[in-house]
PDB file of N, CA and C in Angstrom:
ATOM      1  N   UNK A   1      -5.174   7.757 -66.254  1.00  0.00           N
ATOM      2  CA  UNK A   1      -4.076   7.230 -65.451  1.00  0.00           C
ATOM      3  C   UNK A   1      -3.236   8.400 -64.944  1.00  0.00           C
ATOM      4  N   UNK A   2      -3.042   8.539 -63.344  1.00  0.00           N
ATOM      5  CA  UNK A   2      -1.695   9.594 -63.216  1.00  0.00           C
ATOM      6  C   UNK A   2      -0.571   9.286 -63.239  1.00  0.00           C
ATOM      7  N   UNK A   3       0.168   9.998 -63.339  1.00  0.00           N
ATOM      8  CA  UNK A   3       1.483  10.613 -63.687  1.00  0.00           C
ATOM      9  C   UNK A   3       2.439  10.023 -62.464  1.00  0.00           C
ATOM     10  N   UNK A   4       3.344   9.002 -62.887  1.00  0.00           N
ATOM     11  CA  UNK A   4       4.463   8.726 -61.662  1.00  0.00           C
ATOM     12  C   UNK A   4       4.620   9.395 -60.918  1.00  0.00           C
ATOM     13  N   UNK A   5       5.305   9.331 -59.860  1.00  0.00           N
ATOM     14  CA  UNK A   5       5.572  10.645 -58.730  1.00  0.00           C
ATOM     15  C   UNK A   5       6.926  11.047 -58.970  1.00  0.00           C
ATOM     16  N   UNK A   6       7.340  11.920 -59.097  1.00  0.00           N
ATOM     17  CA  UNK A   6       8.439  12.925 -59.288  1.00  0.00           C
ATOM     18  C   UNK A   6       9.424  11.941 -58.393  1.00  0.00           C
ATOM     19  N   UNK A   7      10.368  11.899 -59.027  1.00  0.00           N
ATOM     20  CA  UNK A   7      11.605  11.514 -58.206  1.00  0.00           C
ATOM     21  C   UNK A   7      13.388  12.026 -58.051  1.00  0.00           C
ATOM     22  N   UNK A   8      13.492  11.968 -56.546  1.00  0.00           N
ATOM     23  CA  UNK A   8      14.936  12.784 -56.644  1.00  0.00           C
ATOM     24  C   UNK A   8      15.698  11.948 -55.827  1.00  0.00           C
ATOM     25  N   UNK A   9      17.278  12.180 -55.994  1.00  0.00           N
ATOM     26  CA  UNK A   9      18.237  11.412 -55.295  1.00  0.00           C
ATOM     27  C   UNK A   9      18.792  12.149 -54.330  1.00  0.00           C
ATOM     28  N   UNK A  10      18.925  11.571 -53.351  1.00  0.00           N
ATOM     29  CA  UNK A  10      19.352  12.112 -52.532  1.00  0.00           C
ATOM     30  C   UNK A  10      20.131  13.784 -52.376  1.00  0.00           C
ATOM     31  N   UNK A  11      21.292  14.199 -53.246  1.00  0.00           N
ATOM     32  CA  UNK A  11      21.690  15.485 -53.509  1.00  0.00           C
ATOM     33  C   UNK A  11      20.885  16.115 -53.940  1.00  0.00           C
ATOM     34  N   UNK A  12      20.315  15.576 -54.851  1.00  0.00           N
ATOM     35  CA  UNK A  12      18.862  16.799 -55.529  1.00  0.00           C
ATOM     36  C   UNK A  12      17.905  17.176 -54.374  1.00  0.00           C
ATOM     37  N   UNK A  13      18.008  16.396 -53.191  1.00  0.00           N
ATOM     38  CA  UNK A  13      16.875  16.505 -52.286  1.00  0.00           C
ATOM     39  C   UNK A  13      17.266  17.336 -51.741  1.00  0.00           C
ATOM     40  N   UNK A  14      18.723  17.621 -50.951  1.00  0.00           N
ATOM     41  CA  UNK A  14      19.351  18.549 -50.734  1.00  0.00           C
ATOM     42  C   UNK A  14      19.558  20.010 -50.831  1.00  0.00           C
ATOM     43  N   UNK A  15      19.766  19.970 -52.059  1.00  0.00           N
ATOM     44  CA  UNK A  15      19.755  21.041 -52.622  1.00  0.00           C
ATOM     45  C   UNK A  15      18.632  21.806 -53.239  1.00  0.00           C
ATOM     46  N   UNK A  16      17.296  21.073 -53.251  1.00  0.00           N
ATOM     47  CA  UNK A  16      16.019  21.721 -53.836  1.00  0.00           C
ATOM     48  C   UNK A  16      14.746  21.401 -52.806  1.00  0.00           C
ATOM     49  N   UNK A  17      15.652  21.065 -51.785  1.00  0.00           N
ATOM     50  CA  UNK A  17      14.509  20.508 -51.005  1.00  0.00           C
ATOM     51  C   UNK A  17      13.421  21.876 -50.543  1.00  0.00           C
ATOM     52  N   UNK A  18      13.367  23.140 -50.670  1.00  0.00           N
ATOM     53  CA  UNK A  18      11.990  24.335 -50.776  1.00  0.00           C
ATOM     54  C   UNK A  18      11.560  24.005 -52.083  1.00  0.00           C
ATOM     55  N   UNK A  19      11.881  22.991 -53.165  1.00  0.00           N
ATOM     56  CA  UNK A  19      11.000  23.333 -54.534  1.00  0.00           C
ATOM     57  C   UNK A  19      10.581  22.120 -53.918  1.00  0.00           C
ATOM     58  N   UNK A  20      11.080  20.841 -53.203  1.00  0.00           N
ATOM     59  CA  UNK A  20      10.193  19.764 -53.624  1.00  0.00           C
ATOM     60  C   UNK A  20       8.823  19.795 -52.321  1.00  0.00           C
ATOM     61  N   UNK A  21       8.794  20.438 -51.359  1.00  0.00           N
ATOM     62  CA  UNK A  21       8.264  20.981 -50.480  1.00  0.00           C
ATOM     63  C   UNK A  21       6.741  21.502 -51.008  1.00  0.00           C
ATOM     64  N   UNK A  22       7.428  22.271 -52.027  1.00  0.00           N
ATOM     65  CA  UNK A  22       6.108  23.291 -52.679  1.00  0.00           C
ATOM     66  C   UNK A  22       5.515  22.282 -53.868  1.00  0.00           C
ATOM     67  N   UNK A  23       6.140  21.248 -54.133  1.00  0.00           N
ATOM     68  CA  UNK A  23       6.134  20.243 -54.695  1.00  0.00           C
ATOM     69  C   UNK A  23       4.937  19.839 -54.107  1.00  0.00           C
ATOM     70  N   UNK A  24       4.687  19.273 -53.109  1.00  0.00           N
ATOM     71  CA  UNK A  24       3.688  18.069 -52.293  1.00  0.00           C
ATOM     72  C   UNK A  24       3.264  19.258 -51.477  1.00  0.00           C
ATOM     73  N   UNK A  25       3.405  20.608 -51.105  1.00  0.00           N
ATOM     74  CA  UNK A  25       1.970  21.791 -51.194  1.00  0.00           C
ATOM     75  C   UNK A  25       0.985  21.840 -51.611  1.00  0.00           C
ATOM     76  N   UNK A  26       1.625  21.205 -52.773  1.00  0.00           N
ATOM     77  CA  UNK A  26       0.259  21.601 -54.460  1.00  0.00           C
ATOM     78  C   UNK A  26      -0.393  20.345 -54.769  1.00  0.00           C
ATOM     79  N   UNK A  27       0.163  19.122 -53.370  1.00  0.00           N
ATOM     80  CA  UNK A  27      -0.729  18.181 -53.705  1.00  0.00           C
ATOM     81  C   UNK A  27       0.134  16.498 -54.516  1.00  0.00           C
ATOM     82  N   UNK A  28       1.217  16.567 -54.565  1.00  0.00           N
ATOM     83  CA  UNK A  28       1.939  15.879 -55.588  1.00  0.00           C
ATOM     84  C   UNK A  28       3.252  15.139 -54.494  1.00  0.00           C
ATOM     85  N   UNK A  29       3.130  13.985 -55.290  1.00  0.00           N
ATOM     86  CA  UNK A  29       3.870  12.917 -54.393  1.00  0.00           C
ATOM     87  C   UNK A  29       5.524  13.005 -54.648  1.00  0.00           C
ATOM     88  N   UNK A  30       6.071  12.834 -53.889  1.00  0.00           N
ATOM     89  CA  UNK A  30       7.282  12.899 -54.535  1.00  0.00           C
ATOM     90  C   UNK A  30       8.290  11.639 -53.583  1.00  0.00           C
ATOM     91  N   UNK A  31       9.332  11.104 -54.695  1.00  0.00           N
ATOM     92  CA  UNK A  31       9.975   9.862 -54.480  1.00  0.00           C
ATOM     93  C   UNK A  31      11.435  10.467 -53.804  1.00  0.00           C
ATOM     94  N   UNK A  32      12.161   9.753 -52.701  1.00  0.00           N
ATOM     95  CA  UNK A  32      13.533  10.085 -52.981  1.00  0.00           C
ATOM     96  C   UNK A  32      14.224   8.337 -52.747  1.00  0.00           C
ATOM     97  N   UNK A  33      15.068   8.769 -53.646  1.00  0.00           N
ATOM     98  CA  UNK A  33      16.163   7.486 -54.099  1.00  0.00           C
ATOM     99  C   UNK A  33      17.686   7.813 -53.468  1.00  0.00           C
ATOM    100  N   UNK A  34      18.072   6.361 -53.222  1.00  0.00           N
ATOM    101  CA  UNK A  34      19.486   6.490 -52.932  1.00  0.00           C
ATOM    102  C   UNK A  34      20.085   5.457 -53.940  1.00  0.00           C
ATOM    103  N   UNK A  35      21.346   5.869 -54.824  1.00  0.00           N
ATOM    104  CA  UNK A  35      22.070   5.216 -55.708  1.00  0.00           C
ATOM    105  C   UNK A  35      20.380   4.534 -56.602  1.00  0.00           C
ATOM    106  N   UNK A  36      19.983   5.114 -56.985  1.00  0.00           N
ATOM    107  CA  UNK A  36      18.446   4.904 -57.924  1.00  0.00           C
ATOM    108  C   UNK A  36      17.488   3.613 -57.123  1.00  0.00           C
ATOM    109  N   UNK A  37      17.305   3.611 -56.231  1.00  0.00           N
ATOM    110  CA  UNK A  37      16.711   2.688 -55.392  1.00  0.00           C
ATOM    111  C   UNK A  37      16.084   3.613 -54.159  1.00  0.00           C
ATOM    112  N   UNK A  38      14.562   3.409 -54.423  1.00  0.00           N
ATOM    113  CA  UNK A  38      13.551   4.338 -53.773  1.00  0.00           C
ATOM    114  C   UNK A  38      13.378   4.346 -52.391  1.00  0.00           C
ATOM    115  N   UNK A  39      13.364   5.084 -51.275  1.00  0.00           N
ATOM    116  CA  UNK A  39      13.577   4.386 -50.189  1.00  0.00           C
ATOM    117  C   UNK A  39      12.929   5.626 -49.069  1.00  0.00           C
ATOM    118  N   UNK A  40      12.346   6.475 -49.818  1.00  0.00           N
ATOM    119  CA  UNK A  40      11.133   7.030 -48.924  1.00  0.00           C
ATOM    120  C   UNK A  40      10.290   8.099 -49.944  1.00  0.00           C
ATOM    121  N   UNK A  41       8.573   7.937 -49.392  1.00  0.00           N
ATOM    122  CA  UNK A  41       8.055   8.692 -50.381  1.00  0.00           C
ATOM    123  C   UNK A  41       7.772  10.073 -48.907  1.00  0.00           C
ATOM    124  N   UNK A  42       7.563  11.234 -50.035  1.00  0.00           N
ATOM    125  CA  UNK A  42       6.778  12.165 -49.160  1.00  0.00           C
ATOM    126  C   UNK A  42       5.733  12.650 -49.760  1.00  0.00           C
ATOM    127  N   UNK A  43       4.395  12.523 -48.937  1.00  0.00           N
ATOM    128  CA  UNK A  43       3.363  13.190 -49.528  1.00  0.00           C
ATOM    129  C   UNK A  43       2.467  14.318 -48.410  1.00  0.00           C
ATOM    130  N   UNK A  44       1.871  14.892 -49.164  1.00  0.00           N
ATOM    131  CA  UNK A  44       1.248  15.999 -48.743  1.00  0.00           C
ATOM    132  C   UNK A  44       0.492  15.428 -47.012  1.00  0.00           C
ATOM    133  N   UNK A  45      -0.004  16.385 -46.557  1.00  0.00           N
ATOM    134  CA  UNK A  45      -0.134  15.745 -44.705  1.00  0.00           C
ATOM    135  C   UNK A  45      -2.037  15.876 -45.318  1.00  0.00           C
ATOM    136  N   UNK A  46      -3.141  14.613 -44.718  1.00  0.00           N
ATOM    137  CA  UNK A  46      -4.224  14.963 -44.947  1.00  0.00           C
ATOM    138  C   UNK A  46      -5.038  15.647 -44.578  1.00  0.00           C
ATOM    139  N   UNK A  47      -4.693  16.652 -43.605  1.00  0.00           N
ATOM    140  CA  UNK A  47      -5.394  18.172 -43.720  1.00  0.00           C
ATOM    141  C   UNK A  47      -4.578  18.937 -42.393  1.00  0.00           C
ATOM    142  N   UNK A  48      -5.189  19.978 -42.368  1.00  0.00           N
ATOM    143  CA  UNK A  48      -3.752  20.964 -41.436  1.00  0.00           C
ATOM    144  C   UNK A  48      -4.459  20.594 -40.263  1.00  0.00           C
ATOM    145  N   UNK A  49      -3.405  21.167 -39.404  1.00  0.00           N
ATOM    146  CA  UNK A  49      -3.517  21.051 -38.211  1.00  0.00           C
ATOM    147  C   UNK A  49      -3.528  22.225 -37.542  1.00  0.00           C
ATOM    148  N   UNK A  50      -4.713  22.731 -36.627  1.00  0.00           N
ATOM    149  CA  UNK A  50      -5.146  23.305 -35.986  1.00  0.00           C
ATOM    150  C   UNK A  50      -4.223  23.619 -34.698  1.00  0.00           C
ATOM    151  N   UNK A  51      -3.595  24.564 -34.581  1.00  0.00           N
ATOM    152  CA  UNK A  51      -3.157  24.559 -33.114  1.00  0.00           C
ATOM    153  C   UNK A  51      -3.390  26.009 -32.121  1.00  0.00           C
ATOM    154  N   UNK A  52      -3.740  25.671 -31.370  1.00  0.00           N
ATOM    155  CA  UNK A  52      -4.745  26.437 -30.714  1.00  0.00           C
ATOM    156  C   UNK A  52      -3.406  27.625 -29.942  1.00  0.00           C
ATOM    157  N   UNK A  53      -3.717  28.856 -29.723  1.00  0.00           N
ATOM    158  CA  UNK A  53      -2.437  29.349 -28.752  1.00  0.00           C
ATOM    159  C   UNK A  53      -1.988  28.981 -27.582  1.00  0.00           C
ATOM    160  N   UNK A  54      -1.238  28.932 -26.793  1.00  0.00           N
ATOM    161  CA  UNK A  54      -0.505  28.954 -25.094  1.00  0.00           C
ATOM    162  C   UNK A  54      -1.672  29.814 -24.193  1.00  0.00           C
ATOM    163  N   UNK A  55      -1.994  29.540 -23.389  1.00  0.00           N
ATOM    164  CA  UNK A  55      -2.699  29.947 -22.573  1.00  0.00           C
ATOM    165  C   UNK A  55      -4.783  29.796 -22.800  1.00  0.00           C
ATOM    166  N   UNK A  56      -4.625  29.057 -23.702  1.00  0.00           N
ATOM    167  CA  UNK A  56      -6.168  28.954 -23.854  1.00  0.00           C
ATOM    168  C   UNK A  56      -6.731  28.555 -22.699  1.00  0.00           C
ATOM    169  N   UNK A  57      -6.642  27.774 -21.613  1.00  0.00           N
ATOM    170  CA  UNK A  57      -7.404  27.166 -20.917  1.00  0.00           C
ATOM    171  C   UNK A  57      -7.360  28.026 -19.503  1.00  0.00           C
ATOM    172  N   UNK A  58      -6.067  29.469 -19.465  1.00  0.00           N
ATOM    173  CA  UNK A  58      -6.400  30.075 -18.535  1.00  0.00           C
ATOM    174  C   UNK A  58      -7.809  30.357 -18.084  1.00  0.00           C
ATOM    175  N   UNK A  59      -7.510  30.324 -16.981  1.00  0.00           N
ATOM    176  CA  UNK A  59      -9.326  30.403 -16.165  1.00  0.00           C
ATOM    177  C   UNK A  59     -10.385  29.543 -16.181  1.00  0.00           C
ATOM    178  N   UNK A  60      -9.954  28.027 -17.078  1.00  0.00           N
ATOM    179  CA  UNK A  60     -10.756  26.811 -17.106  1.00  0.00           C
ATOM    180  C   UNK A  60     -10.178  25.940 -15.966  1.00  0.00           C
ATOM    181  N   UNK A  61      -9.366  25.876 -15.972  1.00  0.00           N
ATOM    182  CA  UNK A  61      -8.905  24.692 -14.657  1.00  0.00           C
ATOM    183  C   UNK A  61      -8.334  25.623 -13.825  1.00  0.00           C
ATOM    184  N   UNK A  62      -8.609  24.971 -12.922  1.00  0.00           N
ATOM    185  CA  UNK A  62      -8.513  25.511 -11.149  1.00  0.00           C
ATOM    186  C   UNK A  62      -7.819  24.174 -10.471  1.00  0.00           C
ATOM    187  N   UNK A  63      -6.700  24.259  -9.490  1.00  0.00           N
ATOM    188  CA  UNK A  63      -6.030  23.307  -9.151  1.00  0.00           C
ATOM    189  C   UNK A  63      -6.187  23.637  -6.888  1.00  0.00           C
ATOM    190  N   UNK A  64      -6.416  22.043  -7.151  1.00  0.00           N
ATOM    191  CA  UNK A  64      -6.381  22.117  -5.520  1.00  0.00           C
ATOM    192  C   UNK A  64      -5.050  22.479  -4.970  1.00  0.00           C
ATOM    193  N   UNK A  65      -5.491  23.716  -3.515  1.00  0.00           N
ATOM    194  CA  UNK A  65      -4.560  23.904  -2.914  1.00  0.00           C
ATOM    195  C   UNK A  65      -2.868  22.820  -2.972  1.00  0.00           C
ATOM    196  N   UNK A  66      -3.166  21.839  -2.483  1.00  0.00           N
ATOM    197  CA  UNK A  66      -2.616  20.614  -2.562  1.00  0.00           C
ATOM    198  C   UNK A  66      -1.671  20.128  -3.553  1.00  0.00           C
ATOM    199  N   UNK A  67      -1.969  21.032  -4.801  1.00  0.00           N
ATOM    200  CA  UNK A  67      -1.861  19.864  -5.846  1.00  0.00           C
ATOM    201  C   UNK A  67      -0.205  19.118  -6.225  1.00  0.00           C
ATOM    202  N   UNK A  68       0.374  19.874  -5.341  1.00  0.00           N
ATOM    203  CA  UNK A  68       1.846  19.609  -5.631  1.00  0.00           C
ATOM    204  C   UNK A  68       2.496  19.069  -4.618  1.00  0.00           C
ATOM    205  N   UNK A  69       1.776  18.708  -2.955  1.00  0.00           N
ATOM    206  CA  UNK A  69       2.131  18.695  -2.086  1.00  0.00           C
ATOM    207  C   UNK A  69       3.000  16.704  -2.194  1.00  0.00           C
ATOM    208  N   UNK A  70       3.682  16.859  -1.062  1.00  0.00           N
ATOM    209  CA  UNK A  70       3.963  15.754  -1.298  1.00  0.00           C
ATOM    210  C   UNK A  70       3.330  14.121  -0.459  1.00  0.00           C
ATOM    211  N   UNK A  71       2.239  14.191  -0.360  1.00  0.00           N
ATOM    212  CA  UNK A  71       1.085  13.208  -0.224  1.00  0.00           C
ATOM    213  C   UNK A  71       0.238  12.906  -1.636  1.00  0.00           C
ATOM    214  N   UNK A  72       0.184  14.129  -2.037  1.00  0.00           N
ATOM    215  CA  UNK A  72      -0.256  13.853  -2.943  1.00  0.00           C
ATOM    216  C   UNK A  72       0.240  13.391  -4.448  1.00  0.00           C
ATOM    217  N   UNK A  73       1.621  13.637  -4.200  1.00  0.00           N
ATOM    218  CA  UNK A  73       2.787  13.112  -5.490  1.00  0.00           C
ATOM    219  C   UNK A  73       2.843  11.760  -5.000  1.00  0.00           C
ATOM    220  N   UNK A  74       3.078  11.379  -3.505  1.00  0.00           N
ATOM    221  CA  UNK A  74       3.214   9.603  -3.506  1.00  0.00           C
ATOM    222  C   UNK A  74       1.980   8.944  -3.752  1.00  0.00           C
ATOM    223  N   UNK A  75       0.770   9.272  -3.380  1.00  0.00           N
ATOM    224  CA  UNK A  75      -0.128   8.854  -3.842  1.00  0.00           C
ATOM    225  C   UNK A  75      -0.733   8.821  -5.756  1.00  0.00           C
ATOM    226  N   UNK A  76      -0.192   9.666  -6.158  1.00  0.00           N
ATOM    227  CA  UNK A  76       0.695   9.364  -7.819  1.00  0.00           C
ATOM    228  C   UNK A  76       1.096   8.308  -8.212  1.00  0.00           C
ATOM    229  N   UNK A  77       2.628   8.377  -7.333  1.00  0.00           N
ATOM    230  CA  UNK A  77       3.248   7.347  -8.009  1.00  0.00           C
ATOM    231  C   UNK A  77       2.832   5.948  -7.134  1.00  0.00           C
ATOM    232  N   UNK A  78       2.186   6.250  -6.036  1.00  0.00           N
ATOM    233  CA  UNK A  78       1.346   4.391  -5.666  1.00  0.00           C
ATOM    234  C   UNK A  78       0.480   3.827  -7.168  1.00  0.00           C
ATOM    235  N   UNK A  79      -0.231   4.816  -7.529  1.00  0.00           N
ATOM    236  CA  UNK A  79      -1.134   4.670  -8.510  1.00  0.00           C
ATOM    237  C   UNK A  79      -0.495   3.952  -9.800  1.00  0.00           C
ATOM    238  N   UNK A  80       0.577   4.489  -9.972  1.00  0.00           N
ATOM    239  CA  UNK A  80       1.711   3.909 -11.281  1.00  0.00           C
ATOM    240  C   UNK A  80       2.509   3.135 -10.570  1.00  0.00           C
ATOM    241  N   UNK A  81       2.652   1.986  -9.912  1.00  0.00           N
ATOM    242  CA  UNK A  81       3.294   1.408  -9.111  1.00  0.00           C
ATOM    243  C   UNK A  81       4.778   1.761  -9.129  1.00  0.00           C
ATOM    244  N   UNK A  82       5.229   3.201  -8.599  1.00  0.00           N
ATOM    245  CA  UNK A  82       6.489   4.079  -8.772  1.00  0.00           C
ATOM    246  C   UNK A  82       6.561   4.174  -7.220  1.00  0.00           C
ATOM    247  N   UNK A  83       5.589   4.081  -6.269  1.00  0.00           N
ATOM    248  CA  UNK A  83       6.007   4.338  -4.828  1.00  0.00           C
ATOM    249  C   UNK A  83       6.982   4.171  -4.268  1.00  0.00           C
ATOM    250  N   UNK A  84       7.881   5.036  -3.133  1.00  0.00           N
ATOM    251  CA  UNK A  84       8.754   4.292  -2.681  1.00  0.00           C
ATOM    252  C   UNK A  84       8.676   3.246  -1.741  1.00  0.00           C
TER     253      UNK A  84
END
Protein backbone atom coordinates (compact mmCIF):
# COMPACT_ATOMS: atom_id res chain seq x y z
CA UNK A 1 0.00 0.00 0.00
CA UNK A 2 1.45 3.71 -0.60
CA UNK A 3 1.98 6.26 1.55
CA UNK A 4 -0.75 9.28 1.70
CA UNK A 5 0.37 12.24 -0.17
CA UNK A 6 2.18 14.80 1.79
CA UNK A 7 0.06 17.58 2.80
CA UNK A 8 0.42 21.41 3.35
CA UNK A 9 -1.73 24.45 4.22
CA UNK A 10 -1.77 27.02 2.55
CA UNK A 11 1.27 29.20 4.50
CA UNK A 12 3.41 26.17 4.46
CA UNK A 13 2.86 26.26 0.69
CA UNK A 14 4.12 29.60 0.72
CA UNK A 15 6.81 29.52 2.36
CA UNK A 16 8.35 26.03 1.17
CA UNK A 17 6.90 26.06 -1.94
CA UNK A 18 11.00 25.12 -3.78
CA UNK A 19 10.91 22.03 -1.22
CA UNK A 20 7.42 20.99 -2.22
CA UNK A 21 8.35 21.45 -5.97
CA UNK A 22 11.37 19.11 -5.53
CA UNK A 23 8.79 17.27 -3.69
CA UNK A 24 6.66 16.07 -6.94
CA UNK A 25 10.35 16.22 -9.03
CA UNK A 26 11.08 13.03 -7.32
CA UNK A 27 7.80 11.79 -8.31
CA UNK A 28 5.47 12.34 -5.12
CA UNK A 29 2.05 13.79 -4.82
CA UNK A 30 1.46 16.45 -2.76
CA UNK A 31 -1.95 17.88 -1.09
CA UNK A 32 -2.63 21.60 -0.29
CA UNK A 33 -5.39 22.46 2.27
CA UNK A 34 -7.15 25.51 3.27
CA UNK A 35 -8.31 25.75 7.09
CA UNK A 36 -7.57 21.57 6.85
CA UNK A 37 -9.88 21.00 3.91
CA UNK A 38 -8.04 19.76 0.69
CA UNK A 39 -8.67 21.74 -2.23
CA UNK A 40 -5.93 21.12 -4.81
CA UNK A 41 -3.52 18.28 -5.48
CA UNK A 42 -0.17 18.78 -7.40
CA UNK A 43 1.48 16.10 -9.11
CA UNK A 44 4.42 15.53 -11.12
CA UNK A 45 3.66 16.55 -15.20
CA UNK A 46 3.65 12.95 -17.30
CA UNK A 47 6.73 13.48 -19.15
CA UNK A 48 8.72 16.73 -20.24
CA UNK A 49 8.15 18.69 -22.75
CA UNK A 50 10.20 19.15 -25.63
CA UNK A 51 10.53 22.62 -26.91
CA UNK A 52 12.17 23.12 -29.89
CA UNK A 53 14.21 26.76 -30.34
CA UNK A 54 12.81 30.20 -32.21
CA UNK A 55 13.68 30.06 -35.58
CA UNK A 56 13.56 26.33 -36.46
CA UNK A 57 11.49 26.49 -39.47
CA UNK A 58 13.68 29.32 -41.01
CA UNK A 59 14.07 28.34 -44.64
CA UNK A 60 11.02 25.79 -44.49
CA UNK A 61 8.19 28.07 -45.31
CA UNK A 62 8.25 30.50 -48.00
CA UNK A 63 5.32 33.02 -48.09
CA UNK A 64 3.55 34.42 -51.20
CA UNK A 65 4.47 37.74 -52.39
CA UNK A 66 0.88 38.67 -51.38
CA UNK A 67 0.64 37.30 -48.22
CA UNK A 68 -0.29 40.33 -46.26
CA UNK A 69 -1.88 42.26 -48.95
CA UNK A 70 -5.19 43.42 -48.38
CA UNK A 71 -7.36 41.06 -50.76
CA UNK A 72 -5.99 38.67 -49.34
CA UNK A 73 -6.76 39.54 -45.47
CA UNK A 74 -10.59 40.09 -46.66
CA UNK A 75 -10.68 37.04 -48.25
CA UNK A 76 -9.58 35.66 -44.55
CA UNK A 77 -11.94 37.10 -42.82
CA UNK A 78 -14.90 36.12 -45.66
CA UNK A 79 -13.67 32.65 -44.77
CA UNK A 80 -14.38 33.24 -40.83
CA UNK A 81 -17.48 35.06 -41.56
CA UNK A 82 -15.52 38.47 -40.16
CA UNK A 83 -15.92 40.29 -43.68
CA UNK A 84 -16.84 43.65 -43.86
Amino acid sequence: MSEPAASYNIHETKTQLSRIVERVERGEEVIICRAGTPVARVVPLAGTIRRRGRGVLRDQLHLAEDWDSPSVNDAIADDFGAGS
